[in-house]
PDB file of N, CA and C in Angstrom:
ATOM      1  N   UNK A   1     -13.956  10.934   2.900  1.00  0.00           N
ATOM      2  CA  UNK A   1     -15.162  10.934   3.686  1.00  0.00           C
ATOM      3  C   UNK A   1     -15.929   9.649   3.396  1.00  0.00           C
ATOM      4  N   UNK A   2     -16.260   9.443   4.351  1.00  0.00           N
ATOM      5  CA  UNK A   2     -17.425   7.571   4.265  1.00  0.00           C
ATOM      6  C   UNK A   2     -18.586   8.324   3.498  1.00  0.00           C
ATOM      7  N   UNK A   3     -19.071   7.308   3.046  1.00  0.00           N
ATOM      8  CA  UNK A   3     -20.335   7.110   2.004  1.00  0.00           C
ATOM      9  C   UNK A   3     -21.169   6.482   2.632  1.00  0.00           C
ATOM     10  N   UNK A   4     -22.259   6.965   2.716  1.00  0.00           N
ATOM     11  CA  UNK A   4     -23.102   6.115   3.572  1.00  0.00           C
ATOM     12  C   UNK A   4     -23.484   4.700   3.124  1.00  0.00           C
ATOM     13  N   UNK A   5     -22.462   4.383   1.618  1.00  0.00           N
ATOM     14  CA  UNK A   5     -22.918   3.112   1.402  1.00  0.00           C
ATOM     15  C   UNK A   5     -21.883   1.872   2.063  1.00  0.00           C
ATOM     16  N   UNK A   6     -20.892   3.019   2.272  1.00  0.00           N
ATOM     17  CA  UNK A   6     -19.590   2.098   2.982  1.00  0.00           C
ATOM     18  C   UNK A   6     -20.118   1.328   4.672  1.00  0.00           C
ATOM     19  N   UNK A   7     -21.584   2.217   5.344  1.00  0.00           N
ATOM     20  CA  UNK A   7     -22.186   1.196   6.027  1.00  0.00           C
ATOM     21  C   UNK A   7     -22.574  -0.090   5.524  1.00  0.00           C
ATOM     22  N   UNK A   8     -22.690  -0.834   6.491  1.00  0.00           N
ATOM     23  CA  UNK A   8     -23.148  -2.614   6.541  1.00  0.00           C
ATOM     24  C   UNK A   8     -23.787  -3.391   7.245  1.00  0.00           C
ATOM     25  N   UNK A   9     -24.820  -3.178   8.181  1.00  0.00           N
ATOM     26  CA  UNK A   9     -24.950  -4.298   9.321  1.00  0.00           C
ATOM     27  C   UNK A   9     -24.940  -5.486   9.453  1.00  0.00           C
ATOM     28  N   UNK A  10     -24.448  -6.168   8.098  1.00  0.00           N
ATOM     29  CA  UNK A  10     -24.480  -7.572   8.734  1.00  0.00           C
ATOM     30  C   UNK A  10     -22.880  -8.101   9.651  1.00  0.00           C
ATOM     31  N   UNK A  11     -23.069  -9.048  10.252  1.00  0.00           N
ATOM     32  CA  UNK A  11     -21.875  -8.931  11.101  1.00  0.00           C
ATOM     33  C   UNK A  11     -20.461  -9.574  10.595  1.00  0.00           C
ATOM     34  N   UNK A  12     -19.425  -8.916  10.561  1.00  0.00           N
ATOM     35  CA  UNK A  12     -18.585 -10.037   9.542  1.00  0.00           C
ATOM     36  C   UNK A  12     -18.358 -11.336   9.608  1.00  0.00           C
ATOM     37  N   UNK A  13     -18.507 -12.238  10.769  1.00  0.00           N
ATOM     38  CA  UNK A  13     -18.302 -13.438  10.648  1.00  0.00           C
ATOM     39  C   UNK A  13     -19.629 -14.038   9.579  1.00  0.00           C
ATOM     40  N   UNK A  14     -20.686 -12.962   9.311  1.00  0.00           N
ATOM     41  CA  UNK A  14     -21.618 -13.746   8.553  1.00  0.00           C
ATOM     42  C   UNK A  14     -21.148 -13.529   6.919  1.00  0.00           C
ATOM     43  N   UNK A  15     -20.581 -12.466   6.558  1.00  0.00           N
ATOM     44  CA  UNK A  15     -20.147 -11.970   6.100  1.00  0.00           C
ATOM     45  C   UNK A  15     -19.415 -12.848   5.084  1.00  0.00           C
ATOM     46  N   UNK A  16     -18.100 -13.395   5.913  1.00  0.00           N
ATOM     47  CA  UNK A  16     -17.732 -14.399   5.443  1.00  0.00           C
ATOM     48  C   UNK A  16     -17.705 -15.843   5.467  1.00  0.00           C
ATOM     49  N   UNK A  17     -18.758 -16.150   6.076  1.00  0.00           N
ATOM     50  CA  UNK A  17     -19.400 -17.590   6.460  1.00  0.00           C
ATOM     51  C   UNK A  17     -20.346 -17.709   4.977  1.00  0.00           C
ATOM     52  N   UNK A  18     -21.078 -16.518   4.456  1.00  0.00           N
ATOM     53  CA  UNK A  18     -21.949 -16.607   3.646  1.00  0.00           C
ATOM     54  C   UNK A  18     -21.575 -16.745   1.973  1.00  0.00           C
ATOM     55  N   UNK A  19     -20.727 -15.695   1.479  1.00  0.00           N
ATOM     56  CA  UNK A  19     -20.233 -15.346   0.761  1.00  0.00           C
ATOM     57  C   UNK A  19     -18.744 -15.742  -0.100  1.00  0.00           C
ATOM     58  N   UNK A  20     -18.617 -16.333  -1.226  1.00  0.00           N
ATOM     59  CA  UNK A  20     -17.754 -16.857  -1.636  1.00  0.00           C
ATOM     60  C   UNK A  20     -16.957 -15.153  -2.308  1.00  0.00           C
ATOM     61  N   UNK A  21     -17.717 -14.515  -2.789  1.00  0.00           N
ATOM     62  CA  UNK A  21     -16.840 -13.267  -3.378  1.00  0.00           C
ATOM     63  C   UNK A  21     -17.331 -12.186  -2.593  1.00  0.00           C
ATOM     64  N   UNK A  22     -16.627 -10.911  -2.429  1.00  0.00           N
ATOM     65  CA  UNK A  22     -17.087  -9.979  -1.491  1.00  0.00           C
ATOM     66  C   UNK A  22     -16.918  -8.876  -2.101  1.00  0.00           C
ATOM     67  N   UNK A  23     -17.964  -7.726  -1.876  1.00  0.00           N
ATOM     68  CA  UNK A  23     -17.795  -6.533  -2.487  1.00  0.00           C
ATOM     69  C   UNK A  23     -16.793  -5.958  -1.583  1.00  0.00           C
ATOM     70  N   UNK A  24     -16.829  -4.305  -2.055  1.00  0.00           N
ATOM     71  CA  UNK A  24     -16.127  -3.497  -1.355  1.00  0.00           C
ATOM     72  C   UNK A  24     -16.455  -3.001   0.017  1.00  0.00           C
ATOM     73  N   UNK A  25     -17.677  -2.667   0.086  1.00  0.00           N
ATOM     74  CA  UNK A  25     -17.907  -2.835   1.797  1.00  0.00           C
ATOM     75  C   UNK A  25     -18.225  -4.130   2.266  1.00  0.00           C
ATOM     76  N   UNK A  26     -18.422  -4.996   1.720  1.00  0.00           N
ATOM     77  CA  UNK A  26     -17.726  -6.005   2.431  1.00  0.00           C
ATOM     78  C   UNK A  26     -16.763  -6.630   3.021  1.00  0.00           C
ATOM     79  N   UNK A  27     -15.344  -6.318   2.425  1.00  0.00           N
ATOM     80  CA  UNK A  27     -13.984  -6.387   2.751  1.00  0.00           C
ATOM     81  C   UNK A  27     -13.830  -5.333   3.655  1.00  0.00           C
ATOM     82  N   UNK A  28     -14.244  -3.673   3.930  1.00  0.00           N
ATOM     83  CA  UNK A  28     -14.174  -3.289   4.648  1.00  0.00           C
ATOM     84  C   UNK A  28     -15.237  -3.401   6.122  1.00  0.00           C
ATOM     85  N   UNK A  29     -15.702  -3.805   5.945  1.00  0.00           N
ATOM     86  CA  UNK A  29     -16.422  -4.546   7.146  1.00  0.00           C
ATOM     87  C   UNK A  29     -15.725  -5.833   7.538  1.00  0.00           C
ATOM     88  N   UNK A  30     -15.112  -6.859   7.090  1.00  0.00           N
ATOM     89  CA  UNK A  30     -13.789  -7.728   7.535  1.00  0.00           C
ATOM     90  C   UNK A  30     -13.082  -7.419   7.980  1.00  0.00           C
ATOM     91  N   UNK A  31     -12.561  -6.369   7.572  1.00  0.00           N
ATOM     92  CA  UNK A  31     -10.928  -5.851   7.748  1.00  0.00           C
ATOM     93  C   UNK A  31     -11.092  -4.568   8.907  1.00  0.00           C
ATOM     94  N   UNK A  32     -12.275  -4.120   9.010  1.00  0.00           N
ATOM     95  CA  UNK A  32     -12.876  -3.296  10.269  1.00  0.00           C
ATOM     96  C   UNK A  32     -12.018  -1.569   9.215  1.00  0.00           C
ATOM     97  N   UNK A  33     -11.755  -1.694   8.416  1.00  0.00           N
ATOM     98  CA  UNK A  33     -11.306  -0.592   8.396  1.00  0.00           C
ATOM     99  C   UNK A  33     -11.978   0.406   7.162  1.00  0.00           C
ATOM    100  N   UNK A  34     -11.331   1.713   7.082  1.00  0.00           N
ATOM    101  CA  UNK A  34     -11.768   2.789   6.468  1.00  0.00           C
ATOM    102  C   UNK A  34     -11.724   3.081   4.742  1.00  0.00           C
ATOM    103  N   UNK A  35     -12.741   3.500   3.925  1.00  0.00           N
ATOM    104  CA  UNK A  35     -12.466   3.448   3.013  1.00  0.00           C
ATOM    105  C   UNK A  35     -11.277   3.861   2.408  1.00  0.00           C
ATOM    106  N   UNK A  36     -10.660   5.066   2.992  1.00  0.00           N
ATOM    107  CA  UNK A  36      -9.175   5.840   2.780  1.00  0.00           C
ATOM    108  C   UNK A  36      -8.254   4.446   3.211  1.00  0.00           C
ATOM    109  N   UNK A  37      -8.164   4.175   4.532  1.00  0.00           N
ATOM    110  CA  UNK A  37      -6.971   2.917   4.105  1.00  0.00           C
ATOM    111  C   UNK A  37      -7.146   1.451   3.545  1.00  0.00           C
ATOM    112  N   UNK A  38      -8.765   1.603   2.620  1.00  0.00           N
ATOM    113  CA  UNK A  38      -8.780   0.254   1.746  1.00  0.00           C
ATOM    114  C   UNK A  38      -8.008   0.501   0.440  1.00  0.00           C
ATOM    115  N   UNK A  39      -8.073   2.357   0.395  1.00  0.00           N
ATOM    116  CA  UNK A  39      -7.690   2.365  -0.889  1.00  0.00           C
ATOM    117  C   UNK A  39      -5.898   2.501  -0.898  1.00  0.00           C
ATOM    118  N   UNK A  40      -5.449   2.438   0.193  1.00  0.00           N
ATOM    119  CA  UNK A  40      -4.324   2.873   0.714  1.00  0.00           C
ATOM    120  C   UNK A  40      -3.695   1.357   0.582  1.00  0.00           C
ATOM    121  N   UNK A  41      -4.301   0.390   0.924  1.00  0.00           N
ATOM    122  CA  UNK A  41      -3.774  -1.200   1.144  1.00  0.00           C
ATOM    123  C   UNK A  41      -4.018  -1.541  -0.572  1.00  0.00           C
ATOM    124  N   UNK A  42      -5.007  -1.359  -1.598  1.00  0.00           N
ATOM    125  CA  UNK A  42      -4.633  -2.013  -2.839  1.00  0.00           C
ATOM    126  C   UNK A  42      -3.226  -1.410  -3.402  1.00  0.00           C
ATOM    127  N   UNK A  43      -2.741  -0.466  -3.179  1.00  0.00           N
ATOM    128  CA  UNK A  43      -1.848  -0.141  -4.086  1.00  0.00           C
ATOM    129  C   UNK A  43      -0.888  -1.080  -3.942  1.00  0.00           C
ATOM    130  N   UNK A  44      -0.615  -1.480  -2.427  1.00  0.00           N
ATOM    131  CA  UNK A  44       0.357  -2.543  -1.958  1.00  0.00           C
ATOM    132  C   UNK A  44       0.135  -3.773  -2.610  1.00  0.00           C
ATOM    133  N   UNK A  45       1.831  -4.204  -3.187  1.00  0.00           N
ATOM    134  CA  UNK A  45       1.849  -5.443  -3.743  1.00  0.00           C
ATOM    135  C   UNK A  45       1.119  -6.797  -3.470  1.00  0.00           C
ATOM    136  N   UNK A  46       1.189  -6.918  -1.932  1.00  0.00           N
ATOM    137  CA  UNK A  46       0.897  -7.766  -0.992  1.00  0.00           C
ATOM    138  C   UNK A  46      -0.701  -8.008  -1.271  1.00  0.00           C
ATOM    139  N   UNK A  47      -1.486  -6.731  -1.454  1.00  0.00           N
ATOM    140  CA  UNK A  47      -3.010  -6.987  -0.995  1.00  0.00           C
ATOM    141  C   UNK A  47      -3.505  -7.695  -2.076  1.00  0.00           C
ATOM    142  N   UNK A  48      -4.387  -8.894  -1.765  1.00  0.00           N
ATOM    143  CA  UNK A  48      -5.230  -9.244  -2.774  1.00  0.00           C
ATOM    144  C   UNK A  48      -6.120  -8.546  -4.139  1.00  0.00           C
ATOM    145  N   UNK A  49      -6.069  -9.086  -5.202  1.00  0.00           N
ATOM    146  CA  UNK A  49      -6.599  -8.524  -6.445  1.00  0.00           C
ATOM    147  C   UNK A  49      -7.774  -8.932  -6.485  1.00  0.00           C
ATOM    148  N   UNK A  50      -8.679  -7.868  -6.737  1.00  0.00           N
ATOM    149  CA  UNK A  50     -10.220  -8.187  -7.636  1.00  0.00           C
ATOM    150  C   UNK A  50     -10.027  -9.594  -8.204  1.00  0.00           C
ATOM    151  N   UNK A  51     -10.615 -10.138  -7.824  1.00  0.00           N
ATOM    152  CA  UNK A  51     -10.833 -11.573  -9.578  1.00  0.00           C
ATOM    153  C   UNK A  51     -11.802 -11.212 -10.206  1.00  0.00           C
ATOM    154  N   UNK A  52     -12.673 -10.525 -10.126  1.00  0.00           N
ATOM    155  CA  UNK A  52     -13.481 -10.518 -11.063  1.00  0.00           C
ATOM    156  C   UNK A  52     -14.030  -8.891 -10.703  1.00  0.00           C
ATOM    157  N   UNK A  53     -15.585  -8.351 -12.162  1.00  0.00           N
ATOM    158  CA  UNK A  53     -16.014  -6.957 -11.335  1.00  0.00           C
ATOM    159  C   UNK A  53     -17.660  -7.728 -11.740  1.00  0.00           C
ATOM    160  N   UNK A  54     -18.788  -7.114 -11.421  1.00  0.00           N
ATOM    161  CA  UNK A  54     -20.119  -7.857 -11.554  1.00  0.00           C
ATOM    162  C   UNK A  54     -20.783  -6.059 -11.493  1.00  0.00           C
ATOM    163  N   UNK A  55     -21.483  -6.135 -11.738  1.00  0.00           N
ATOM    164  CA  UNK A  55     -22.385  -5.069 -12.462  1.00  0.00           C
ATOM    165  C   UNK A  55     -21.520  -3.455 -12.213  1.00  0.00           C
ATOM    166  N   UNK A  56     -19.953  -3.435 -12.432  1.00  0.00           N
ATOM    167  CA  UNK A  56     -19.056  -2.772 -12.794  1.00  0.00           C
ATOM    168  C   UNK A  56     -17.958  -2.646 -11.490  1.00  0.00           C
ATOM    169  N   UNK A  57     -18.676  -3.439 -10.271  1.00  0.00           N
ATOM    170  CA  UNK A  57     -17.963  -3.493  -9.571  1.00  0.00           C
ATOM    171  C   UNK A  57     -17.399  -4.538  -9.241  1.00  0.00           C
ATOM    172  N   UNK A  58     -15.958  -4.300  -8.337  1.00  0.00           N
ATOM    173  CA  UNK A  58     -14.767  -5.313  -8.120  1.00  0.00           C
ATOM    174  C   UNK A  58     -15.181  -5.989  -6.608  1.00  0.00           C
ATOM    175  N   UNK A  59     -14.867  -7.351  -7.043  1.00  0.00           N
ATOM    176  CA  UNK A  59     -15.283  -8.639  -6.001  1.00  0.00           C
ATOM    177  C   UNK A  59     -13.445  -9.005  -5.576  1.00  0.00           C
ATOM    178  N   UNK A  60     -13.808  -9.315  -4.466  1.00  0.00           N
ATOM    179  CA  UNK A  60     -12.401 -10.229  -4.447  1.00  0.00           C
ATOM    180  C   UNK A  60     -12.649 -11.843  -3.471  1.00  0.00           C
ATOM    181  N   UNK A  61     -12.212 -12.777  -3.671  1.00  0.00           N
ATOM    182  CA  UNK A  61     -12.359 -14.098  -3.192  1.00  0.00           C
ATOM    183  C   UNK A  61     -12.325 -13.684  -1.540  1.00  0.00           C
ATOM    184  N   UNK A  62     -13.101 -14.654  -0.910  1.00  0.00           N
ATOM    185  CA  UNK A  62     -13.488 -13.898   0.608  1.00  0.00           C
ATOM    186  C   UNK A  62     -12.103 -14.941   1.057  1.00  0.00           C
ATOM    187  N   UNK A  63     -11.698 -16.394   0.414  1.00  0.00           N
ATOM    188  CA  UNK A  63     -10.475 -17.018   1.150  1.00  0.00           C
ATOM    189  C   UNK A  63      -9.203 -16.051   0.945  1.00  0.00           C
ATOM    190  N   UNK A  64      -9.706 -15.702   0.207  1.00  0.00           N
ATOM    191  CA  UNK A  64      -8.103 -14.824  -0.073  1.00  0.00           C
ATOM    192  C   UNK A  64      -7.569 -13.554   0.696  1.00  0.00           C
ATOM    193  N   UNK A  65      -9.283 -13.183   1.002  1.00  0.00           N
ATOM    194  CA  UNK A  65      -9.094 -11.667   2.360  1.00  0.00           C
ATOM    195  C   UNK A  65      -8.465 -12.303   3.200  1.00  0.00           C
ATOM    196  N   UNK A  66      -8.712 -13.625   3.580  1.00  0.00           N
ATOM    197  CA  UNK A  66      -8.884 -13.952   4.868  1.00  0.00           C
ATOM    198  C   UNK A  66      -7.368 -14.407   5.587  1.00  0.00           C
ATOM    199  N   UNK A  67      -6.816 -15.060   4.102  1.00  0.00           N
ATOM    200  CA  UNK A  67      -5.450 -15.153   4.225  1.00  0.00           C
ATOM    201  C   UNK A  67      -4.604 -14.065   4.173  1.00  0.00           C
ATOM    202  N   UNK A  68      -5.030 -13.682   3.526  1.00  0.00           N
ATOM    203  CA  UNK A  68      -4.123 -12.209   3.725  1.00  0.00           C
ATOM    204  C   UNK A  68      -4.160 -11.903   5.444  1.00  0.00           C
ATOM    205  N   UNK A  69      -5.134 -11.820   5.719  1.00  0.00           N
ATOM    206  CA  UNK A  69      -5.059 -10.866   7.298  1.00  0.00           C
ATOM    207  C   UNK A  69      -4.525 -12.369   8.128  1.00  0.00           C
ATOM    208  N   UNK A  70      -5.076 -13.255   7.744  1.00  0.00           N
ATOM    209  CA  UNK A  70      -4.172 -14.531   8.894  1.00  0.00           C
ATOM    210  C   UNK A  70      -2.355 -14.340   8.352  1.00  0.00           C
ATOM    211  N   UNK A  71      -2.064 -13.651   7.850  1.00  0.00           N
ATOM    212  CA  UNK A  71      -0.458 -13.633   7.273  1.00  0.00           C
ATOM    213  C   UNK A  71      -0.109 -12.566   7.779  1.00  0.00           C
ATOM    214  N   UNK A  72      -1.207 -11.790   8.766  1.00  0.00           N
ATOM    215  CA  UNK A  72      -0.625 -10.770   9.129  1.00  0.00           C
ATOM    216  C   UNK A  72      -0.441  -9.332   9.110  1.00  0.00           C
ATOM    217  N   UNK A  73      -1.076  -9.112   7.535  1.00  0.00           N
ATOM    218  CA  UNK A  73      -0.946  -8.141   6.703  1.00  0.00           C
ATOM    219  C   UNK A  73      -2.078  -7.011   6.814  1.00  0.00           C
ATOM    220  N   UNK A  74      -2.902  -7.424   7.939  1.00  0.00           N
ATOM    221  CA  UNK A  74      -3.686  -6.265   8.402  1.00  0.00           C
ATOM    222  C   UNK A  74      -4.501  -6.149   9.816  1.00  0.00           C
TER     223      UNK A  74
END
């Protein structure tokens, strides 16, 4: 079930125009998709890793979402 924190309004191209690391609803606001298949895509080898976590939570590089989905992979 969504969390009402998994809302976002800012729009993703700002999203990632702005932002060098991205939280978790942030990547799902990129990737347009659901928290069930964000958690469904880390297990996969393919998907990008956290680099880092910041006040316990996991960031991941916004170039690295981005390549991922220009490769296809979502």
């Amino acid at each position: 079930m969504a969390n009402k924190t998994d809302k976002i309004s800012t729009p993703a191209k700002e999203i990632v125009k702005d932002h060098l690391l991205l939280k978790t609803v942030e990547v799902l606001k990129v990737l347009n998709i659901s928290r069930g298949t964000f958690e469904k895509l880390q297990k996969e080898d393919n998907f990008p890793k956290a680099i880092t976590r910041v006040g316990g939570r996991p960031m991941w590089l916004t170039e690295e979402i981005l390549n991922w989905v220009k490769m296809g992979r979502c």
